[in-house]
C-alpha atoms as a PDB file:
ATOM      1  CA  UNK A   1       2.771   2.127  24.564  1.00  0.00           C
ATOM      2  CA  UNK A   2       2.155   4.717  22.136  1.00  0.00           C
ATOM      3  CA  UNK A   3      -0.341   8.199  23.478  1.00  0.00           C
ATOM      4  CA  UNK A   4      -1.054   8.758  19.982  1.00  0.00           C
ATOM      5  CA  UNK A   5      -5.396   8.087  19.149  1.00  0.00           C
ATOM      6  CA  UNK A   6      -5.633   4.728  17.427  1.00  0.00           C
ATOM      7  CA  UNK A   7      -8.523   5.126  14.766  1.00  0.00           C
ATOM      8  CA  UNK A   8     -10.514   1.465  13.863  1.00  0.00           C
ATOM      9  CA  UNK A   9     -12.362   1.407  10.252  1.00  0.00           C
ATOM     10  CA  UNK A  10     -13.679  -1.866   8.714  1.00  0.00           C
ATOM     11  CA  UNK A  11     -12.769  -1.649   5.198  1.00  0.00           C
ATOM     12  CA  UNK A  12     -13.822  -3.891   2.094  1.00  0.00           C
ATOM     13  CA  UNK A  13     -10.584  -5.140   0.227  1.00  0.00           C
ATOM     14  CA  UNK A  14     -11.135  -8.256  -2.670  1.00  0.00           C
ATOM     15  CA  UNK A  15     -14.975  -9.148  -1.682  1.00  0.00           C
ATOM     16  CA  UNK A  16     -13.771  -9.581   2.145  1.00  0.00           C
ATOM     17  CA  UNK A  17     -14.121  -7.235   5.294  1.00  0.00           C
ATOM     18  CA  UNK A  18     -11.328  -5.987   7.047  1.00  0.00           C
ATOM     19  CA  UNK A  19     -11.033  -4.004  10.546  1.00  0.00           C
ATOM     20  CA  UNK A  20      -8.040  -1.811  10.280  1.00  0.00           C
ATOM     21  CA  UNK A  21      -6.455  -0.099  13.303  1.00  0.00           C
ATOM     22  CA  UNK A  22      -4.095   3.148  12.901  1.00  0.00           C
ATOM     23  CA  UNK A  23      -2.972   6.065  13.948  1.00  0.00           C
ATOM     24  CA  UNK A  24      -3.585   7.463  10.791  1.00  0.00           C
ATOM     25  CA  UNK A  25      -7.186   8.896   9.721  1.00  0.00           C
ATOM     26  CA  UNK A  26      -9.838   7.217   8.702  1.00  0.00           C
ATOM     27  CA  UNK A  27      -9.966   8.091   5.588  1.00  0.00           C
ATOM     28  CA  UNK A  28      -6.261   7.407   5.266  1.00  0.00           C
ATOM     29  CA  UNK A  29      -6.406   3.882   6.108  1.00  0.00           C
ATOM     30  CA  UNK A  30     -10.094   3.577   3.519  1.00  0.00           C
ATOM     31  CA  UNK A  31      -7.396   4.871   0.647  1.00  0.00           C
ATOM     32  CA  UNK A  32      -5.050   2.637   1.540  1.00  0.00           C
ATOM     33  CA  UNK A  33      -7.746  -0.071   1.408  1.00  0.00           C
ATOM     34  CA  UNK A  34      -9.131   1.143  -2.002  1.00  0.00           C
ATOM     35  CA  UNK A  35      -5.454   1.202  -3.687  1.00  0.00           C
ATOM     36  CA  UNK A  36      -4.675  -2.528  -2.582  1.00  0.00           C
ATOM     37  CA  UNK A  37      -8.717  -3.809  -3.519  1.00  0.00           C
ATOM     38  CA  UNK A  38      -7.871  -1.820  -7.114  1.00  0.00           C
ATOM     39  CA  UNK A  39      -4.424  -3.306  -7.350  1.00  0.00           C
ATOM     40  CA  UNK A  40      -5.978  -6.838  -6.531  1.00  0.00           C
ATOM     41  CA  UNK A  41      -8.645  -6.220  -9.006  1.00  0.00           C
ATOM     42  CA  UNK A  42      -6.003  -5.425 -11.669  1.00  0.00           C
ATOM     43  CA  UNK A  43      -3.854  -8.157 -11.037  1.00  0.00           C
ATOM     44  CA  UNK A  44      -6.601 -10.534 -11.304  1.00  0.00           C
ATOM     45  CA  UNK A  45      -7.648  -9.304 -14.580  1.00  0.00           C
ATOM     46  CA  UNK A  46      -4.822  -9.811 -16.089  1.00  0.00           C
ATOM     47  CA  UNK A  47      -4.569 -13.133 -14.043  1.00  0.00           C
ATOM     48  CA  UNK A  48      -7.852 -14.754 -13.973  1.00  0.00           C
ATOM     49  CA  UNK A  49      -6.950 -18.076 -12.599  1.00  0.00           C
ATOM     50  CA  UNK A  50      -4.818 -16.986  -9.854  1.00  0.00           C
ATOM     51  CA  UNK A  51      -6.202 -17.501  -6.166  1.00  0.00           C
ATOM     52  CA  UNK A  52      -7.325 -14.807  -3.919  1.00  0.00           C
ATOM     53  CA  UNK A  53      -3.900 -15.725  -1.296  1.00  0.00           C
ATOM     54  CA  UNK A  54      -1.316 -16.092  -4.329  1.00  0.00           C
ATOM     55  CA  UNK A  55      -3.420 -12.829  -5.777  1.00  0.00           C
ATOM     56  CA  UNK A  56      -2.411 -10.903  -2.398  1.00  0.00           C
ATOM     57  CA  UNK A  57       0.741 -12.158  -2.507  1.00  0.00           C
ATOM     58  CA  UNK A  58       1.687 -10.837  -6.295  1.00  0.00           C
ATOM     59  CA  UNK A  59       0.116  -8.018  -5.190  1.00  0.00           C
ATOM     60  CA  UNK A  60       1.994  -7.468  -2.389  1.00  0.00           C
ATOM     61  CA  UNK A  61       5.081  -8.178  -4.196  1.00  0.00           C
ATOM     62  CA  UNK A  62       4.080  -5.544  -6.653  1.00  0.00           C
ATOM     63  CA  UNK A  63       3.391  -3.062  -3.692  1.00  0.00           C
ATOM     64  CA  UNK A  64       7.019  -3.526  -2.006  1.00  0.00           C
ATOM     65  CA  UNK A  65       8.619  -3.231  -5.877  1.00  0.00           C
ATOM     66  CA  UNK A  66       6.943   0.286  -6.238  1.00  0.00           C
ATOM     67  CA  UNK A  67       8.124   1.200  -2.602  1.00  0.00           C
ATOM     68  CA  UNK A  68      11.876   0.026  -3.204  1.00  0.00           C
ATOM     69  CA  UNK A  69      11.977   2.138  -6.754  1.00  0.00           C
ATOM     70  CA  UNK A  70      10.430   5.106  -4.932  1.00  0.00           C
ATOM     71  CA  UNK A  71      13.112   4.526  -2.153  1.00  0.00           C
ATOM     72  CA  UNK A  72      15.558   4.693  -4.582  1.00  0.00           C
ATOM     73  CA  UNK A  73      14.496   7.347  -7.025  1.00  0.00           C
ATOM     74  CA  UNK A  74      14.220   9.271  -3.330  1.00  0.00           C
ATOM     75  CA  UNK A  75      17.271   8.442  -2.006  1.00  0.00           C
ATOM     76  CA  UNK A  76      18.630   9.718  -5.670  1.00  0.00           C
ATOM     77  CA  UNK A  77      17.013  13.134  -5.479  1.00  0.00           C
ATOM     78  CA  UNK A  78      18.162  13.966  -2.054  1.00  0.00           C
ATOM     79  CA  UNK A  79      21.933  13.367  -3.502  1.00  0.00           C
ATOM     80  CA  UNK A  80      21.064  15.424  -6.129  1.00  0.00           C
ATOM     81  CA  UNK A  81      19.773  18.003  -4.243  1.00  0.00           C
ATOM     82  CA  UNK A  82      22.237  17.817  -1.527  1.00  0.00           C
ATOM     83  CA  UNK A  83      24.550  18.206  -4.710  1.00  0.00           C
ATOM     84  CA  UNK A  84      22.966  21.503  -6.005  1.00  0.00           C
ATOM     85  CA  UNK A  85      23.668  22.857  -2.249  1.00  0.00           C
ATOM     86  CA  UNK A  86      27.061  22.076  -2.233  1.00  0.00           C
END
């Protein structure tokens, strides 16, 4: 098991409560929180008769798209840099 100091937060995401538990802060995990209840409310504007559990989903799909272009775009830079050094 892990020594690090698990933090607990309840957190209000899409109209429903949520208790997170984390390592990370507090107000860490209530950014995180805000980001995915924004993302859900912009996805549902522009999708009004979607369902709050195929809304999460898109949303989540849209979450894991921005992480795998950052990934890349990362990955990218650190060949360019590496690059420069050599």
């Amino acid at each position: 098991m892990s020594n690090e100091r698990k933090n607990r937060t309840t957190v209000d995401i899409y109209g429903q409560q949520y208790v997170i538990v984390g390592t990370e802060s507090t107000s860490h995990m209530r950014h995180v929180a805000s980001q995915v209840d924004d993302k859900m409310r912009e996805m549902s504007s522009l999708n009004p008769s979607l369902d709050t559990s195929k809304l999460a989903v898109l949303t989540a799909v849209n979450a894991v798209h921005d992480y795998l272009k950052l990934k890349e775009e990362y990955k990218f830079l650190e060949k360019e840099l590496k690059n420069l050094k050599d």
